[in-house]
PDB file of N, CA and C in Angstrom:
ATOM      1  N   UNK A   1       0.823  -1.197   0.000  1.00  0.00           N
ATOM      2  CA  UNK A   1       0.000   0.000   0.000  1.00  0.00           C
ATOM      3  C   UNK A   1       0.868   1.263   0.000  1.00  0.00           C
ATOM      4  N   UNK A   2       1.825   1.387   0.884  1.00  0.00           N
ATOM      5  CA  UNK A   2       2.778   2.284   0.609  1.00  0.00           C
ATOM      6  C   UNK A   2       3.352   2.757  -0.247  1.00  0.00           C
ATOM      7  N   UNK A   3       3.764   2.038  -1.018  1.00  0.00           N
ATOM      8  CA  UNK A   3       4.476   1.856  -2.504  1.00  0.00           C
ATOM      9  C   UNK A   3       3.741   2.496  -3.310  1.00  0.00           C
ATOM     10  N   UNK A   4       2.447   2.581  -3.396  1.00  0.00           N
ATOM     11  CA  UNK A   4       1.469   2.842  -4.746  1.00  0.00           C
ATOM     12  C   UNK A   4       1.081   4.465  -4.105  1.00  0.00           C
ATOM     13  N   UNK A   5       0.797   4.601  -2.848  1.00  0.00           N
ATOM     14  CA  UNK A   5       0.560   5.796  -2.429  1.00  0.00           C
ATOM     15  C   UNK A   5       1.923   6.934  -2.811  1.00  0.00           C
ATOM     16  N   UNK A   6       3.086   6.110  -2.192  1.00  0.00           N
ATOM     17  CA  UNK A   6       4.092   7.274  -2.395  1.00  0.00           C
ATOM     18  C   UNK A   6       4.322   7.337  -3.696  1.00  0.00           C
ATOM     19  N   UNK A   7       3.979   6.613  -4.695  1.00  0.00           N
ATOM     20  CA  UNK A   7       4.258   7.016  -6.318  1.00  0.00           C
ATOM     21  C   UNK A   7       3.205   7.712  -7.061  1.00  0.00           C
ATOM     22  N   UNK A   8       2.028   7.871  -6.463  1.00  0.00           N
ATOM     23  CA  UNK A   8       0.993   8.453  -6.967  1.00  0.00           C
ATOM     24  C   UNK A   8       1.641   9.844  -5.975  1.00  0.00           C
ATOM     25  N   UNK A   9       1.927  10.321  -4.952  1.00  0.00           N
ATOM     26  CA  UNK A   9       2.185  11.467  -4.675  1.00  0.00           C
ATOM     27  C   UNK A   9       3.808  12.031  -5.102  1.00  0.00           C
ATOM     28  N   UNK A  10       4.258  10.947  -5.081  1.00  0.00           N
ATOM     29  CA  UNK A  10       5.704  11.990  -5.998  1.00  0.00           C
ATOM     30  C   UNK A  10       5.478  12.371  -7.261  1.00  0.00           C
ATOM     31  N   UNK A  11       4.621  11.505  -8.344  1.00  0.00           N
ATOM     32  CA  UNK A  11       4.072  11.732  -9.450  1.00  0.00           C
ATOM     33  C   UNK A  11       3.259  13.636  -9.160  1.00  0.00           C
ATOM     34  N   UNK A  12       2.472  13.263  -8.048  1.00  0.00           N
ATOM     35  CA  UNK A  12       1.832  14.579  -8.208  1.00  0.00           C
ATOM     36  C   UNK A  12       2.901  15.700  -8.032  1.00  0.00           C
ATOM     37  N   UNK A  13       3.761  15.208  -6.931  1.00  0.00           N
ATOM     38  CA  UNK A  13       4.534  16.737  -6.531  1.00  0.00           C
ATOM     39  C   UNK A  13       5.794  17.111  -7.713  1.00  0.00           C
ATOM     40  N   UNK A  14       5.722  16.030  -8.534  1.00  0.00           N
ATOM     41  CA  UNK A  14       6.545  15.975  -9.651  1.00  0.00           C
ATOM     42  C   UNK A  14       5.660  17.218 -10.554  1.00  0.00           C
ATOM     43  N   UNK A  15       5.001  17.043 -10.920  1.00  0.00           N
ATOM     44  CA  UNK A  15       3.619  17.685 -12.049  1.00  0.00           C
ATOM     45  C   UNK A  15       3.569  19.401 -10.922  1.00  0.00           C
ATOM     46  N   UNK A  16       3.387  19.238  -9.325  1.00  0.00           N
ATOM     47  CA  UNK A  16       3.517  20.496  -9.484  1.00  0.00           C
ATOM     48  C   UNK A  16       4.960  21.277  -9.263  1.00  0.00           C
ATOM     49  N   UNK A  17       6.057  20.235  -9.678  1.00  0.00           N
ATOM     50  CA  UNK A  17       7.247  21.219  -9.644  1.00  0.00           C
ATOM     51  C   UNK A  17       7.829  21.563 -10.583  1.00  0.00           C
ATOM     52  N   UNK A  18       7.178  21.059 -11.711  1.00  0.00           N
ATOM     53  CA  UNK A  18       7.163  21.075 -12.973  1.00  0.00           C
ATOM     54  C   UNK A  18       6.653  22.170 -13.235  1.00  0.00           C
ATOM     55  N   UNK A  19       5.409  22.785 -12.908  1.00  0.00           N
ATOM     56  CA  UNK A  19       4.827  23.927 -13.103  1.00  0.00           C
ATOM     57  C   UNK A  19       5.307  24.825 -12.685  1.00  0.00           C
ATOM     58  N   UNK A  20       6.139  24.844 -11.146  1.00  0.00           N
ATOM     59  CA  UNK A  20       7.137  26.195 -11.137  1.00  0.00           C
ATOM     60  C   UNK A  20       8.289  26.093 -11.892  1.00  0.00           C
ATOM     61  N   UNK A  21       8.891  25.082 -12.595  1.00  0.00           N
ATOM     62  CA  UNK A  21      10.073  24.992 -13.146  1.00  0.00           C
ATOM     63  C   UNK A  21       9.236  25.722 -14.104  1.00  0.00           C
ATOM     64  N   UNK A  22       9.035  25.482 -14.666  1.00  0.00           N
ATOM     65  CA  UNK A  22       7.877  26.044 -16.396  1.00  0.00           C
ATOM     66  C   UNK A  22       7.513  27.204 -16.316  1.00  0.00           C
ATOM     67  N   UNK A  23       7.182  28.029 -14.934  1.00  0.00           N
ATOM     68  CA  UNK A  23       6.413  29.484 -14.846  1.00  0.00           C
ATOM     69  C   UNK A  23       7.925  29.844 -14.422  1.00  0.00           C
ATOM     70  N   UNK A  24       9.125  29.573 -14.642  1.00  0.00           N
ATOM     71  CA  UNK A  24      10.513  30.242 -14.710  1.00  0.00           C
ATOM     72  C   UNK A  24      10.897  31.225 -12.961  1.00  0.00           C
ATOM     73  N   UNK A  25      10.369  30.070 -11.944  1.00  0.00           N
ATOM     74  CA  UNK A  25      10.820  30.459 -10.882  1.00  0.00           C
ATOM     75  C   UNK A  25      12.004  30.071 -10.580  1.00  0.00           C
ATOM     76  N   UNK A  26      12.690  30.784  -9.908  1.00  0.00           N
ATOM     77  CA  UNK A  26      14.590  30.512  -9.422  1.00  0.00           C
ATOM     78  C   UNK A  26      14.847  30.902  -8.025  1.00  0.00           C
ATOM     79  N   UNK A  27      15.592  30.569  -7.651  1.00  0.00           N
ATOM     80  CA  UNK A  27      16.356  30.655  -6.529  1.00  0.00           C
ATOM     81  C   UNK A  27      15.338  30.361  -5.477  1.00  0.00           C
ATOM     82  N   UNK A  28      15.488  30.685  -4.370  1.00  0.00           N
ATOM     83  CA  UNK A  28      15.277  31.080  -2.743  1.00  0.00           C
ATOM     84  C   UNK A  28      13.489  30.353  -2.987  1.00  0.00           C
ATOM     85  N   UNK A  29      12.427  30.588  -3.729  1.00  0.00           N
ATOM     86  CA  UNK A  29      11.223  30.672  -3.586  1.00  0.00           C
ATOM     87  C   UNK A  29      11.146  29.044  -3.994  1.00  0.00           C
ATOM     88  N   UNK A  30      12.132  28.886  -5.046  1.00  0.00           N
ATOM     89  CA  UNK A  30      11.930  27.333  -5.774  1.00  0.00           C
ATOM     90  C   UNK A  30      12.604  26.145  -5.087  1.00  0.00           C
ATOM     91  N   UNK A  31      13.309  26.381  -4.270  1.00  0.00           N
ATOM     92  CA  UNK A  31      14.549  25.753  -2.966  1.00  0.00           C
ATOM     93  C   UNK A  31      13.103  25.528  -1.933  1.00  0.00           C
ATOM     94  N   UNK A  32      12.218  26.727  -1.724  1.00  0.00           N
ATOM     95  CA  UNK A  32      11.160  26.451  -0.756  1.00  0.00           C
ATOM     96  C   UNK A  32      10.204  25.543  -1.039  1.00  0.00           C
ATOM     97  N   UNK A  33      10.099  25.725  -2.392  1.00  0.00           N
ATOM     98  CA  UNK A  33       8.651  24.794  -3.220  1.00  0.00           C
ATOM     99  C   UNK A  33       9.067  23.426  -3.295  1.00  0.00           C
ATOM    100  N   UNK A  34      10.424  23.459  -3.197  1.00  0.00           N
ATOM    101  CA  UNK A  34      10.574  22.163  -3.691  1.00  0.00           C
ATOM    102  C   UNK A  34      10.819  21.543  -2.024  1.00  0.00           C
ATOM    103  N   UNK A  35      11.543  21.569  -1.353  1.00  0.00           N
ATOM    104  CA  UNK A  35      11.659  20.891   0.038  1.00  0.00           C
ATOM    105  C   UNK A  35      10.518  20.944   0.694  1.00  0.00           C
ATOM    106  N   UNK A  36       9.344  21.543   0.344  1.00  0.00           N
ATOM    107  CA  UNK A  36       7.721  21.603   0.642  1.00  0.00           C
ATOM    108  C   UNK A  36       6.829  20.028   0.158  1.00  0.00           C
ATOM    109  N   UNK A  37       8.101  20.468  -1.076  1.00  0.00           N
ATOM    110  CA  UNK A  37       7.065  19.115  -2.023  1.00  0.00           C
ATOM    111  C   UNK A  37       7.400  17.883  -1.516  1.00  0.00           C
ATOM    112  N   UNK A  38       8.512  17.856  -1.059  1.00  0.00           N
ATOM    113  CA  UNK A  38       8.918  16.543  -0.885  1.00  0.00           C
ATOM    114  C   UNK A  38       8.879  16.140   0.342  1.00  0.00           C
ATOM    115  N   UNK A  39       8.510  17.032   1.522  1.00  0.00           N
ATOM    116  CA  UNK A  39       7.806  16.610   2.186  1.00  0.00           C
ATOM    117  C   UNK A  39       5.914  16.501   2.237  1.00  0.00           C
ATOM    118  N   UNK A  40       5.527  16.835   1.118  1.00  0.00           N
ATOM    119  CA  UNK A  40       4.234  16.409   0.773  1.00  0.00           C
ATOM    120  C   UNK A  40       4.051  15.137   0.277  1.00  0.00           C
ATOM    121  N   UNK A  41       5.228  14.558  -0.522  1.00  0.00           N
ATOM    122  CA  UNK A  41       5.292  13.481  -1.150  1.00  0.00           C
ATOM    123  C   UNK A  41       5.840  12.691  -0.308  1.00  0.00           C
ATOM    124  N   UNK A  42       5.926  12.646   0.499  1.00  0.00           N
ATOM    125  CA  UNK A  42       6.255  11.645   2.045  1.00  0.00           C
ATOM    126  C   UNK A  42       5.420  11.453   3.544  1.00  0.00           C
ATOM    127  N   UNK A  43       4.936  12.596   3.045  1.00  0.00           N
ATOM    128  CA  UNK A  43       4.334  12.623   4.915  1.00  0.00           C
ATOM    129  C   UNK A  43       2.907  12.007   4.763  1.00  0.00           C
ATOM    130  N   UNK A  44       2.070  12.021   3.451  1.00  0.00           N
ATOM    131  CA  UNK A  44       1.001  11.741   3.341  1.00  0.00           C
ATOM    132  C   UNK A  44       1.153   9.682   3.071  1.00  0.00           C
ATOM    133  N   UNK A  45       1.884   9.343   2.665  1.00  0.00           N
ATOM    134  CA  UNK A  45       2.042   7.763   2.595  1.00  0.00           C
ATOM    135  C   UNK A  45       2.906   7.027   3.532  1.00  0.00           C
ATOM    136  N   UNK A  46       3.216   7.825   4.455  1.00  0.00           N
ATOM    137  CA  UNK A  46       3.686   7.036   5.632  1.00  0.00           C
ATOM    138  C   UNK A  46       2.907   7.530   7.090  1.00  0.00           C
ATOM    139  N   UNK A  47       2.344   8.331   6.855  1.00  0.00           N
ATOM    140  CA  UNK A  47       0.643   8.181   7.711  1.00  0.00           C
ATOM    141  C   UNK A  47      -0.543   6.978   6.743  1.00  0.00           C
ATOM    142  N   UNK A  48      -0.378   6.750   5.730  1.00  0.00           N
ATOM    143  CA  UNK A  48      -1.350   5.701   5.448  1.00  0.00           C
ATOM    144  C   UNK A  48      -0.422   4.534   5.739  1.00  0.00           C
ATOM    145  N   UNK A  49       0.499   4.517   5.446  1.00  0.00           N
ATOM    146  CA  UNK A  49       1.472   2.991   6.132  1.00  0.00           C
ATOM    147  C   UNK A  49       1.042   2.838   7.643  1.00  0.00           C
ATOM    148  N   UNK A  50       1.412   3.718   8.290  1.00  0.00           N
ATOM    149  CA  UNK A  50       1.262   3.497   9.818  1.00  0.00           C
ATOM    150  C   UNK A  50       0.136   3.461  10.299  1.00  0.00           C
ATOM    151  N   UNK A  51      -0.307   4.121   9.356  1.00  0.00           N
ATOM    152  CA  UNK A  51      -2.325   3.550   9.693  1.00  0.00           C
ATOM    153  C   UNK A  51      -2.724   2.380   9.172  1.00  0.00           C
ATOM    154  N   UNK A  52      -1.967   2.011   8.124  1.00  0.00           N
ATOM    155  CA  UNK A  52      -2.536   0.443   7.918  1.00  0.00           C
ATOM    156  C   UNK A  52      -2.065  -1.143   8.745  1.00  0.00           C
ATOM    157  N   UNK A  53      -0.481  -0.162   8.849  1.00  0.00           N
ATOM    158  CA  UNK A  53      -0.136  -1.176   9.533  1.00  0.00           C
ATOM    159  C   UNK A  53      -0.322  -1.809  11.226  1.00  0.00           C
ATOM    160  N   UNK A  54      -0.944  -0.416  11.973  1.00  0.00           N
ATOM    161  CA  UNK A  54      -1.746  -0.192  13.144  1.00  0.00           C
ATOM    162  C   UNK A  54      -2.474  -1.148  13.297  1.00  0.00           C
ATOM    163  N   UNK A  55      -3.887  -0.960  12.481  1.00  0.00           N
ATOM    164  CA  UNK A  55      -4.879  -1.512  12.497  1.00  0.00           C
ATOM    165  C   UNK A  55      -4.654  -3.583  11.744  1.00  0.00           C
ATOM    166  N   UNK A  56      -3.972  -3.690  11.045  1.00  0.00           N
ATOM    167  CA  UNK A  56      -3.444  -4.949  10.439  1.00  0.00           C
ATOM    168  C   UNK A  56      -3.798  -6.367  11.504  1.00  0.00           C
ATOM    169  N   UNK A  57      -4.475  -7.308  10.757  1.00  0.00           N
ATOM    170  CA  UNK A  57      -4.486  -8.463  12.259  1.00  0.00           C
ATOM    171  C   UNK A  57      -3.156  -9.037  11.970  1.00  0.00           C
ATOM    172  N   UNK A  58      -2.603  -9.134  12.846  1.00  0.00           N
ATOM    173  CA  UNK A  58      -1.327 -10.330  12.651  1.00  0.00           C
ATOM    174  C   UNK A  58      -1.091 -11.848  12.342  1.00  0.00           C
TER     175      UNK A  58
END
């Protein structure tokens, strides 16, 4: 489950860093967007890991 979540969200944060690369942002603002993204593209599939794996019967 992890696996498919974190590739569907790096995919996304890929697509929106793509869009500031493309609208010709640089320096200081794009350093922010991007260490933003990549913790967007992490924090959301390892709260569904740890929630699945919580609840999981053994």
């Amino acid at each position: 489950m992890f696996h498919w979540a974190l590739l569907a969200y790096v995919i996304s944060a890929g697509m929106i860093e793509f869009a500031f690369v493309r609208d010709h942002t640089r320096g200081a603002p794009l350093v922010v967007v991007s260490c933003l993204l990549v913790v967007f593209a992490t924090s959301v599939p390892t709260t569904i890991a740890v929630t699945t794996a919580r609840y999981a019967d053994d």
